[in-house]
C-alpha atoms as a PDB file:
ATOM      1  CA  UNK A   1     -23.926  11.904   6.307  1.00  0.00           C
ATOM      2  CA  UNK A   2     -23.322  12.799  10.048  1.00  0.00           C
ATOM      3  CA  UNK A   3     -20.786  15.856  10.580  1.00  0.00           C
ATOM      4  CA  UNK A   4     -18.568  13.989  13.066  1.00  0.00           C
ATOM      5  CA  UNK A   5     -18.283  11.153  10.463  1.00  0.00           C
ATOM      6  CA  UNK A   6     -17.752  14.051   7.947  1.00  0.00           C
ATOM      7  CA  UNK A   7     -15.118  15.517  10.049  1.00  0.00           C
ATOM      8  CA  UNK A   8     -13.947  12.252  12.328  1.00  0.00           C
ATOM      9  CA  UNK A   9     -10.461  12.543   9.970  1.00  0.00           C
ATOM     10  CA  UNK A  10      -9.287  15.908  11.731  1.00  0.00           C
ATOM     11  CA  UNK A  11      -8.726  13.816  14.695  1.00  0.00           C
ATOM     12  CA  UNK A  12      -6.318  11.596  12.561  1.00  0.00           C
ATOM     13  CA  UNK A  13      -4.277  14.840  11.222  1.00  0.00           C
ATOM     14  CA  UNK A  14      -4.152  16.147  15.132  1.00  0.00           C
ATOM     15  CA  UNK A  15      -2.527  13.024  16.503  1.00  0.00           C
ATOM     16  CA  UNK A  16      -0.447  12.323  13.162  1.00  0.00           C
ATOM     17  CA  UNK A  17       0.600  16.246  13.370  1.00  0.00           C
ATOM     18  CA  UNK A  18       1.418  15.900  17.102  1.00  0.00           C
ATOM     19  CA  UNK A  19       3.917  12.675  16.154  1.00  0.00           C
ATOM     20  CA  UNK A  20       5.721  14.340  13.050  1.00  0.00           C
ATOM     21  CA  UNK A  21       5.187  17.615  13.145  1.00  0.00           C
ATOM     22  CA  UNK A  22       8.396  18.011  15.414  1.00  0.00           C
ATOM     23  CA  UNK A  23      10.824  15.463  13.898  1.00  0.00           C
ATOM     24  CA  UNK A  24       9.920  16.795  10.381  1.00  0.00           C
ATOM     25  CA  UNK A  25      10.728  20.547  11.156  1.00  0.00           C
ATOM     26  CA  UNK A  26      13.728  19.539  13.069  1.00  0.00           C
ATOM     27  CA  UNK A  27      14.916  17.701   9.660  1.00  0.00           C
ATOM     28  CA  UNK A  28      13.963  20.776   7.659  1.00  0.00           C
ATOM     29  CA  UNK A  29      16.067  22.927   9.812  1.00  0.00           C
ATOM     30  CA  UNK A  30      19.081  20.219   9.537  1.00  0.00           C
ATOM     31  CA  UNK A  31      18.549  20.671   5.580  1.00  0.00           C
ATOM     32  CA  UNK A  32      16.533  23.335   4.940  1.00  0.00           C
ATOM     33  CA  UNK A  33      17.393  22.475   0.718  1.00  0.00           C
ATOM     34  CA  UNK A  34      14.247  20.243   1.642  1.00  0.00           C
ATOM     35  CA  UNK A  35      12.055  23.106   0.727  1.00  0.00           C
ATOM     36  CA  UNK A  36      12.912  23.128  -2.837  1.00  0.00           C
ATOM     37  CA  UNK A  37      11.465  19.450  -2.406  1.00  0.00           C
ATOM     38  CA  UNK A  38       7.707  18.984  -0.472  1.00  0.00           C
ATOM     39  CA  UNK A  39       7.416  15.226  -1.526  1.00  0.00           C
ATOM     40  CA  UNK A  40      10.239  14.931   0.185  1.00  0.00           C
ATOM     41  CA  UNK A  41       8.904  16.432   3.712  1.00  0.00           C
ATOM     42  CA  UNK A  42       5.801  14.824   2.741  1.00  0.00           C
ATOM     43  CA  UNK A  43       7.531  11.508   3.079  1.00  0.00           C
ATOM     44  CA  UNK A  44       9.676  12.597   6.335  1.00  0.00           C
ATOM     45  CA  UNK A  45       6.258  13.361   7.859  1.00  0.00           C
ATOM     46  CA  UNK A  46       4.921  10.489   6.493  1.00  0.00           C
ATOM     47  CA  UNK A  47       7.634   7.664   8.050  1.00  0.00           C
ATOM     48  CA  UNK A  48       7.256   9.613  11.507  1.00  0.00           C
ATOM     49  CA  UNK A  49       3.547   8.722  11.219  1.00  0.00           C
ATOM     50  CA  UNK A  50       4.007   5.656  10.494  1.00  0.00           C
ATOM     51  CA  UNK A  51       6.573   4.928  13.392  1.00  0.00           C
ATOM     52  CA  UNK A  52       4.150   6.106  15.539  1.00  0.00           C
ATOM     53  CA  UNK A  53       0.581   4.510  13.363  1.00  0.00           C
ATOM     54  CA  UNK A  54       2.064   1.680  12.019  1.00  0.00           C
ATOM     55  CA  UNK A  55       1.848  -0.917  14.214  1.00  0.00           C
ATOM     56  CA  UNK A  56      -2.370   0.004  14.951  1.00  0.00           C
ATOM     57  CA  UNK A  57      -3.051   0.564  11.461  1.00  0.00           C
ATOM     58  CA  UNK A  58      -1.732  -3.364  10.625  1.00  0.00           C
ATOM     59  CA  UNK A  59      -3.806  -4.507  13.827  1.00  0.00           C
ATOM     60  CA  UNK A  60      -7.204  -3.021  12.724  1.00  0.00           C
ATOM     61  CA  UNK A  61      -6.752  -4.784   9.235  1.00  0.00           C
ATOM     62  CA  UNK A  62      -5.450  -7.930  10.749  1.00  0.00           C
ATOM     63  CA  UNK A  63      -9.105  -9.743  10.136  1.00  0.00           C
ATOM     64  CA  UNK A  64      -8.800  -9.348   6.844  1.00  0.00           C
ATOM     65  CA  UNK A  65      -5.277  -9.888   5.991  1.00  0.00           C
ATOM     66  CA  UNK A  66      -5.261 -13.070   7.688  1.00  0.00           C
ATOM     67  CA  UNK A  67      -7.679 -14.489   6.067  1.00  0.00           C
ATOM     68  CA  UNK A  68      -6.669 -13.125   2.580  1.00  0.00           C
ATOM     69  CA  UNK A  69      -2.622 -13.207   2.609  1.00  0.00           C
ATOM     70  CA  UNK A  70      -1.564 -16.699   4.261  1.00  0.00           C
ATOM     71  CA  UNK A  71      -3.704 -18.885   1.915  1.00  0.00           C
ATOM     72  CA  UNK A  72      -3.008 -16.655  -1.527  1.00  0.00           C
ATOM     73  CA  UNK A  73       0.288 -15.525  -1.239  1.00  0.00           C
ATOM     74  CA  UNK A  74       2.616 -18.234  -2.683  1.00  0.00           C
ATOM     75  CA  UNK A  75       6.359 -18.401  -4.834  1.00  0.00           C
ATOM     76  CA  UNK A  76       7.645 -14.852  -5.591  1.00  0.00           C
ATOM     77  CA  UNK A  77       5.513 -12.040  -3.258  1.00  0.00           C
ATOM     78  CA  UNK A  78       6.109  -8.277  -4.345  1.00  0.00           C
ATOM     79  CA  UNK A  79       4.647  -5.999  -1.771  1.00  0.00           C
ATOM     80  CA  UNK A  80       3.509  -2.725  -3.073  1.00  0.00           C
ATOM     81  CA  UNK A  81       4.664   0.060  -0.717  1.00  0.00           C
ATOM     82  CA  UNK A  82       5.784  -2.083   1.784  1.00  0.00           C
ATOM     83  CA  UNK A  83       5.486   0.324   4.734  1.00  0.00           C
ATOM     84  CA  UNK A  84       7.297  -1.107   7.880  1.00  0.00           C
ATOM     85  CA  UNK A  85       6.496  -4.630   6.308  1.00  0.00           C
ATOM     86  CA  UNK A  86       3.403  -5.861   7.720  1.00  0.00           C
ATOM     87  CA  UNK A  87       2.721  -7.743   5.105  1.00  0.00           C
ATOM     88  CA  UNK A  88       5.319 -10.299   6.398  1.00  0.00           C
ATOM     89  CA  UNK A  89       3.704 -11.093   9.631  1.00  0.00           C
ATOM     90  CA  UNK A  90       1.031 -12.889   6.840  1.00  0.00           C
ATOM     91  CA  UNK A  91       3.162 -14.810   4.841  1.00  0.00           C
ATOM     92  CA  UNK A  92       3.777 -18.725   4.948  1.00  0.00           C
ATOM     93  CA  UNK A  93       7.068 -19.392   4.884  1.00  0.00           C
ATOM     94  CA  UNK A  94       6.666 -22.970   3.813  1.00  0.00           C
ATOM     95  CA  UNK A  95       4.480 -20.954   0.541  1.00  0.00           C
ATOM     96  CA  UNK A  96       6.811 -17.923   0.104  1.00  0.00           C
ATOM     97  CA  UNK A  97      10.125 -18.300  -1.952  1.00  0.00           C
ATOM     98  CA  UNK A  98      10.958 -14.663  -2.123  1.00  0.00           C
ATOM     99  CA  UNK A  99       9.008 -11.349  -0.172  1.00  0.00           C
ATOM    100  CA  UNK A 100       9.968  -7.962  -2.863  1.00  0.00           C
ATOM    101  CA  UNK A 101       9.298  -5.480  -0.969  1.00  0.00           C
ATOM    102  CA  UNK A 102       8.583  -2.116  -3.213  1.00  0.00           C
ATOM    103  CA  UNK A 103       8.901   1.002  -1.030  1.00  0.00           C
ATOM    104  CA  UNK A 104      10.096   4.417  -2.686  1.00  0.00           C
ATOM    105  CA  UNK A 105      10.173   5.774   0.744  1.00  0.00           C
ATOM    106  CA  UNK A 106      13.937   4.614   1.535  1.00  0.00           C
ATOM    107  CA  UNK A 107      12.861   6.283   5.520  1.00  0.00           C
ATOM    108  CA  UNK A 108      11.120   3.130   5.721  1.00  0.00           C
ATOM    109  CA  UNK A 109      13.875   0.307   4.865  1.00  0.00           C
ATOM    110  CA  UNK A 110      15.321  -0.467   7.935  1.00  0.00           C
ATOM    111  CA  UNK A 111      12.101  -0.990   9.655  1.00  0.00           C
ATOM    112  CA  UNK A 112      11.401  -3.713   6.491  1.00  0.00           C
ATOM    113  CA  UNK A 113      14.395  -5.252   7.018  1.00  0.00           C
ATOM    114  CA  UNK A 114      14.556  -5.683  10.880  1.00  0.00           C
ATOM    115  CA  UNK A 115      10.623  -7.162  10.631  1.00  0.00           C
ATOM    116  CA  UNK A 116      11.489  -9.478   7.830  1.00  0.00           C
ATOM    117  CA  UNK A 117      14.789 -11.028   9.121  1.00  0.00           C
ATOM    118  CA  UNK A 118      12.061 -11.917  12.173  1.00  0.00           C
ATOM    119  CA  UNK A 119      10.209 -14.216  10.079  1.00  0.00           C
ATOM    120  CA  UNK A 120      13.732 -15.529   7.898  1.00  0.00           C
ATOM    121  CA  UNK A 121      13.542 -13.450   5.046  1.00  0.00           C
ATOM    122  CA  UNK A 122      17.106 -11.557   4.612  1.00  0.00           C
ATOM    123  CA  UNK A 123      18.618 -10.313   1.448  1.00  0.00           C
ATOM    124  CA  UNK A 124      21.965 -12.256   2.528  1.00  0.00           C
ATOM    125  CA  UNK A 125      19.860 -15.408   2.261  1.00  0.00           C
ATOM    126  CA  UNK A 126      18.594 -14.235  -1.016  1.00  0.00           C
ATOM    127  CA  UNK A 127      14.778 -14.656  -0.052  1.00  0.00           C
ATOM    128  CA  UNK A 128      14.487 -11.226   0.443  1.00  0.00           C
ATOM    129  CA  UNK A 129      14.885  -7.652  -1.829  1.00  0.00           C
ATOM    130  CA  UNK A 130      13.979  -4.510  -1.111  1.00  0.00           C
ATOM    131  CA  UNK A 131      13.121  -1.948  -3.538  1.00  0.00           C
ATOM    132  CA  UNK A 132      13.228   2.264  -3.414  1.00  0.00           C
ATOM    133  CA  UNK A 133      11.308   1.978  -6.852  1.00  0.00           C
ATOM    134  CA  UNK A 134       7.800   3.192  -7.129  1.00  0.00           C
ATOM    135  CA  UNK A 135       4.669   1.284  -8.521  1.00  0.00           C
ATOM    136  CA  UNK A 136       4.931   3.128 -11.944  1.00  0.00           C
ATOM    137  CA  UNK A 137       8.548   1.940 -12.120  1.00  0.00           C
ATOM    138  CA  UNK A 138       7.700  -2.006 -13.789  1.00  0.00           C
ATOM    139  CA  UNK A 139      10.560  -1.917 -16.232  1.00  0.00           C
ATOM    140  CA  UNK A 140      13.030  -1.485 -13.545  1.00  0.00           C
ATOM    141  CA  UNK A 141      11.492  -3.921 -11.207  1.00  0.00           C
ATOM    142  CA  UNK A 142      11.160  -6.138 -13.533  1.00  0.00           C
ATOM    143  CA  UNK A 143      14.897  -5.370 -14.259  1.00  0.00           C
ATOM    144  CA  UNK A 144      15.797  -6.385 -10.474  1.00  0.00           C
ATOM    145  CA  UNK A 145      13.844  -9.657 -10.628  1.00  0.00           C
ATOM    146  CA  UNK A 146      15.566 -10.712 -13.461  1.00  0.00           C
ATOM    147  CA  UNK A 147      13.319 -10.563 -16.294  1.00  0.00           C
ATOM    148  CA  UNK A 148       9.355  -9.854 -16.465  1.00  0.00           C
ATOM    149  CA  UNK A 149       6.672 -11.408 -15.352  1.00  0.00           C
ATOM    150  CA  UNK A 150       8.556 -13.167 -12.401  1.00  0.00           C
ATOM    151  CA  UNK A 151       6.258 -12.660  -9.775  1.00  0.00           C
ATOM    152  CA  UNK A 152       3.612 -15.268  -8.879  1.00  0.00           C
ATOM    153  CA  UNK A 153       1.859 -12.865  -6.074  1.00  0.00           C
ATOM    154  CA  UNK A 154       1.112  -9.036  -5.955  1.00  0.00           C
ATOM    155  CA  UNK A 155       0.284  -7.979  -3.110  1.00  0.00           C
ATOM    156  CA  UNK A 156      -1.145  -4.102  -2.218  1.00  0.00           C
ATOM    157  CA  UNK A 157      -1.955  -3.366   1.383  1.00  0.00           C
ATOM    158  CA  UNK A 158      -3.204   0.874   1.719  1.00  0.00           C
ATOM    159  CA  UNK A 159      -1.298   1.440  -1.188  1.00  0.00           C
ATOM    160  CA  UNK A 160      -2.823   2.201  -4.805  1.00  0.00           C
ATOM    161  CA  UNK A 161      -4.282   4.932  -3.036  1.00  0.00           C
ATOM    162  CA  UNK A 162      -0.894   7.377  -2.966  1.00  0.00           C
ATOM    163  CA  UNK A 163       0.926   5.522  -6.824  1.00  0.00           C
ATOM    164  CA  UNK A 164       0.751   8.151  -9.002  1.00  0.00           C
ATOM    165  CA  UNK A 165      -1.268   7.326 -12.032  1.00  0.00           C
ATOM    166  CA  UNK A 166      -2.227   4.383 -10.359  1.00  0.00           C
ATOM    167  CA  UNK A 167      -4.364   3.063 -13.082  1.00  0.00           C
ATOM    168  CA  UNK A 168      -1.633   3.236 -15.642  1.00  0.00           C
ATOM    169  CA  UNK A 169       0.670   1.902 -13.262  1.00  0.00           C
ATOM    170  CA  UNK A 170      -1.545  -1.229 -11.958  1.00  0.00           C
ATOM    171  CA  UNK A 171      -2.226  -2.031 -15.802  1.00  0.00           C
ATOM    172  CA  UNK A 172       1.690  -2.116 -16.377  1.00  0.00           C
ATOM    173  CA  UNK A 173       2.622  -3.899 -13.157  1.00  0.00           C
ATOM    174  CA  UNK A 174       0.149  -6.605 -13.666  1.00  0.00           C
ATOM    175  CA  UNK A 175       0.553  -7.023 -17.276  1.00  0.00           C
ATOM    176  CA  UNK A 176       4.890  -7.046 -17.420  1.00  0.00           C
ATOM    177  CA  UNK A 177       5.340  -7.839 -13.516  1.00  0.00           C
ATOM    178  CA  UNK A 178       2.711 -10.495 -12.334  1.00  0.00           C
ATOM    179  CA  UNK A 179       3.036 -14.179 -14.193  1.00  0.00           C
ATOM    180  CA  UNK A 180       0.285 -15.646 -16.036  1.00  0.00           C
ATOM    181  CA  UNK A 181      -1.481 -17.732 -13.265  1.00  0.00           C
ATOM    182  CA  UNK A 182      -0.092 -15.178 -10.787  1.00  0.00           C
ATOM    183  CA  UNK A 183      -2.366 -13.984  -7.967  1.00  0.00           C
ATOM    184  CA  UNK A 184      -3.331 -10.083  -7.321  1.00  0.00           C
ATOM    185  CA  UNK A 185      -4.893  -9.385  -3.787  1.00  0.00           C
ATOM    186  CA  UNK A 186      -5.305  -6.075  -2.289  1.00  0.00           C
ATOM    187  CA  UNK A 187      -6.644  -4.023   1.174  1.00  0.00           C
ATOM    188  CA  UNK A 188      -7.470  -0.960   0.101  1.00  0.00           C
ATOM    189  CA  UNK A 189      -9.625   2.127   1.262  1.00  0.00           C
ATOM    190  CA  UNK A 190     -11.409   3.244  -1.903  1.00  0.00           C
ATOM    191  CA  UNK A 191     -14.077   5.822  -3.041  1.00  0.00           C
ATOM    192  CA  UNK A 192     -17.726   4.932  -1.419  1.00  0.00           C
ATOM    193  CA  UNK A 193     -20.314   4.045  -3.470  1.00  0.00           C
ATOM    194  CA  UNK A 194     -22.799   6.324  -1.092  1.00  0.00           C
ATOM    195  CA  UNK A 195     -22.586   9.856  -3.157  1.00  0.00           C
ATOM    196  CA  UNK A 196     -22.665  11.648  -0.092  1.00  0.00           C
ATOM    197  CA  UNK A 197     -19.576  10.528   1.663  1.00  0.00           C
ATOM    198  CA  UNK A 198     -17.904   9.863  -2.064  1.00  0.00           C
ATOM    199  CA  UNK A 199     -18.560  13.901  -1.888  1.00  0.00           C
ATOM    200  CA  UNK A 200     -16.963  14.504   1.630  1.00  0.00           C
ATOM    201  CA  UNK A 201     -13.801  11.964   0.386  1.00  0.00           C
ATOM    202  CA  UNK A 202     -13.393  14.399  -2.527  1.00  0.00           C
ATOM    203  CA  UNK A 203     -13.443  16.884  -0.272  1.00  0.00           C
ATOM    204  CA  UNK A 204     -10.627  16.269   2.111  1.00  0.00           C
ATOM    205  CA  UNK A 205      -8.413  14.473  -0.232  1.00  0.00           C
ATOM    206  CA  UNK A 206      -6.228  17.430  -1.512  1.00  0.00           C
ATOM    207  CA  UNK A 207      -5.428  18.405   2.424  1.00  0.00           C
ATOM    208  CA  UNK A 208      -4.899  14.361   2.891  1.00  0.00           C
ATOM    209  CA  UNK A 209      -2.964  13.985   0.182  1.00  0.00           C
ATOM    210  CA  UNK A 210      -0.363  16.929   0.684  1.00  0.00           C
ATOM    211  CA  UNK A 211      -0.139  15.533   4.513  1.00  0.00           C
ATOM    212  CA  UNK A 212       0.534  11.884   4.058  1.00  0.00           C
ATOM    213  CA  UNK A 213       2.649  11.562   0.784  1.00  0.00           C
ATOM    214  CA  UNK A 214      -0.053  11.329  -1.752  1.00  0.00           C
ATOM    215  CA  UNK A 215      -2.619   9.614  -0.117  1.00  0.00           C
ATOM    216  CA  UNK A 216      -5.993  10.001  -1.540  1.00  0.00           C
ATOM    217  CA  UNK A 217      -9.578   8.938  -0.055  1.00  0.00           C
ATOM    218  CA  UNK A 218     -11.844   9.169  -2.992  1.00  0.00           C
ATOM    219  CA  UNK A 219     -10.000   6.323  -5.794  1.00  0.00           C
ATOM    220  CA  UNK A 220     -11.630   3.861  -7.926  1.00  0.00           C
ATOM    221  CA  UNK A 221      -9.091   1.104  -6.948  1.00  0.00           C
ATOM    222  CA  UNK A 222     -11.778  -1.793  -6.758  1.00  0.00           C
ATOM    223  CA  UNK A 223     -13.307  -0.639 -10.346  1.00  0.00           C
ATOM    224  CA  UNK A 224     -10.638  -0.344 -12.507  1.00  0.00           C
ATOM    225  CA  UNK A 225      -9.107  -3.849 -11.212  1.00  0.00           C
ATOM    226  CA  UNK A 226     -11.927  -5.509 -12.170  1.00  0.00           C
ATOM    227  CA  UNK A 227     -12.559  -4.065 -15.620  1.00  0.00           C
ATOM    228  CA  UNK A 228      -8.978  -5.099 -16.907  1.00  0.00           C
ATOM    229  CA  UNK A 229      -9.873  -7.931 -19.538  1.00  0.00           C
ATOM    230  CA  UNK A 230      -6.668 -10.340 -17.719  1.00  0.00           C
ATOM    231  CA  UNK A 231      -8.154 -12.354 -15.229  1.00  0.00           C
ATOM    232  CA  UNK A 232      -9.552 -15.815 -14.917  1.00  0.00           C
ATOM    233  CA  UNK A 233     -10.900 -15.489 -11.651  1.00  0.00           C
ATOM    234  CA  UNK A 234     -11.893 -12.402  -9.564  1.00  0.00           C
ATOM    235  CA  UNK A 235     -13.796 -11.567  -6.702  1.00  0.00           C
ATOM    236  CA  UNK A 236     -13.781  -7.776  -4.373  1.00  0.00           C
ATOM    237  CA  UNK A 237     -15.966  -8.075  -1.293  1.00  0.00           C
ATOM    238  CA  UNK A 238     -15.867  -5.380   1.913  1.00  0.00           C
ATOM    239  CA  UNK A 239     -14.626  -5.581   5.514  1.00  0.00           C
ATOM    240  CA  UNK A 240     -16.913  -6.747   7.666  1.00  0.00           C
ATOM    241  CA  UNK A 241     -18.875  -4.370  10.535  1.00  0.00           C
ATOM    242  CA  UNK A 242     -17.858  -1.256   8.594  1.00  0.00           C
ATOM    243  CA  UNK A 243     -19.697   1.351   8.814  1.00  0.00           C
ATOM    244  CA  UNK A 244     -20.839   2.902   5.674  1.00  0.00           C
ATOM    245  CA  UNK A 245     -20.325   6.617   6.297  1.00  0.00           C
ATOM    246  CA  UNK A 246     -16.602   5.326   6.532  1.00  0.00           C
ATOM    247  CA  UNK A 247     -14.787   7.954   4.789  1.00  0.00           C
ATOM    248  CA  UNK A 248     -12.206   5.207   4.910  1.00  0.00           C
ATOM    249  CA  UNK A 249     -14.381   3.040   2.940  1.00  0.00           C
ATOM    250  CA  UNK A 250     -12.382  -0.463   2.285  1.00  0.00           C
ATOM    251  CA  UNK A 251     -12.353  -3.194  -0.354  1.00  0.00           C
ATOM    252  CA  UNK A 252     -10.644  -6.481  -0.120  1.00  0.00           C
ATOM    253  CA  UNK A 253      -9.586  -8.212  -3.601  1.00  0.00           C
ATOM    254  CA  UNK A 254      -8.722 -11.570  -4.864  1.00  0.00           C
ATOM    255  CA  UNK A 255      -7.649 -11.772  -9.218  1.00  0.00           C
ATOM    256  CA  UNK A 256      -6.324 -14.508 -10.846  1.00  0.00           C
ATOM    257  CA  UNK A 257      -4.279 -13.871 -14.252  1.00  0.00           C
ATOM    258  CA  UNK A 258      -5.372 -15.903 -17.123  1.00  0.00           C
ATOM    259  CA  UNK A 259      -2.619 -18.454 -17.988  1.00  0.00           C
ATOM    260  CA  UNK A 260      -2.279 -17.506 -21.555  1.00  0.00           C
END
């Protein structure tokens, strides 16, 4: 693997240091009980980056989300860690009953809900809840929907890779959150299946992961979706033109729950 693939990420923690490094100290010295609590700061950082990141992160996926989102996502949508809610710029209203949007990071909420009253989704109209739960919290989402297995689509854009035990929590989700019949698509970056820049993933991933609130390089994702024994239909495939010393290596997913 080349070194300035190897090392290309440095110039992703310069320019996401020189857009939250400020605002994050400056909250730190406004609370400085925020020490006792780095996840916290973690996720300051993180929503400054993602003010800043947001917006260019969505565009260089938008290929692939619009051709996977608008003709999958259908009846009851949970969004896995929402973000700003980009995942609304995707949906078909005329498909969509309900957008869930799941995002622990309550820095990010207002951003959600200014996007999706853009597109007609409000929670005054009811077609529209937001969520501070996290992915390994099904029993209370389920709770807020009403009951389990409520949700005909499940949707994860550049998520699984920051849920904490996210194979645990993807096996729960889908199996008391999703409907039989219900649809699971994801976007994910994911551990290559080239050993040497799997190696360099492992690598940077505890420095990633203590920057951007969790965020790891070097997961599975794509594999242990497909081995759960719940689907009727599945298919993973990867975005097109990337290269494959990519230490942001992606896979795109479509899963289909058995009906019974």
């Amino acid at each position: 693997m080349k070194l300035s693939a190897a090392f290309g990420l440095l110039t992703d923690l310069r320019l996401a240091s020189q857009a939250a490094f400020l605002p994050t100290l400056k909250a730190v010295f406004r609370s400085p009980a925020l020490l006792f609590y780095p996840r916290e700061i973690s996720r300051i950082f993180m929503a400054h980056v993602w003010k800043a990141f947001g917006n260019s992160t969505d565009e260089s996926g938008r290929p692939v989300k619009a051709s996977l989102i608008p003709s999958n996502a259908h009846g009851v949508v949970l969004d896995i860690g929402a973000g700003h809610g980009h995942t609304i710029l995707y949906l078909d209203p005329a498909k969509v009953t309900k957008y869930v949007a799941l995002e622990p990071n309550q820095l990010m909420h207002s951003e959600i809900r200014t996007l999706a009253a853009s597109k007609g989704f409000t929670e005054e109209s009811g077609n529209c809840l937001i969520l501070s739960y996290g992915a390994e919290d099904a029993t209370l989402i389920s709770s807020a929907l009403g009951g389990p297995r409520q949700v005909d689509t499940l949707i994860s854009v550049l998520t699984i890779c920051s849920i904490p035990e996210p194979e645990r929590s993807l096996t729960t989700l889908i199996d008391e959150v999703l409907k039989p019949g219900g649809t699971f698509i994801f976007y994910e970056h994911v551990r290559s299946d080239r050993a040497d820049v799997a190696w360099w993933q492992r690598f940077w991933t505890p420095v990633w992961k203590w920057a951007f609130d969790g965020c790891c390089l070097d997961r599975l994702t794509h594999h242990w979706v497909a081995k759960m024994d719940v689907w009727a239909e599945s298919s993973v495939w990867g975005k097109e033109g990337e290269p494959e010393e990519n230490l942001f290596w992606h896979r795109v997913g479509r899963f289909v729950k058995k009906s019974a």
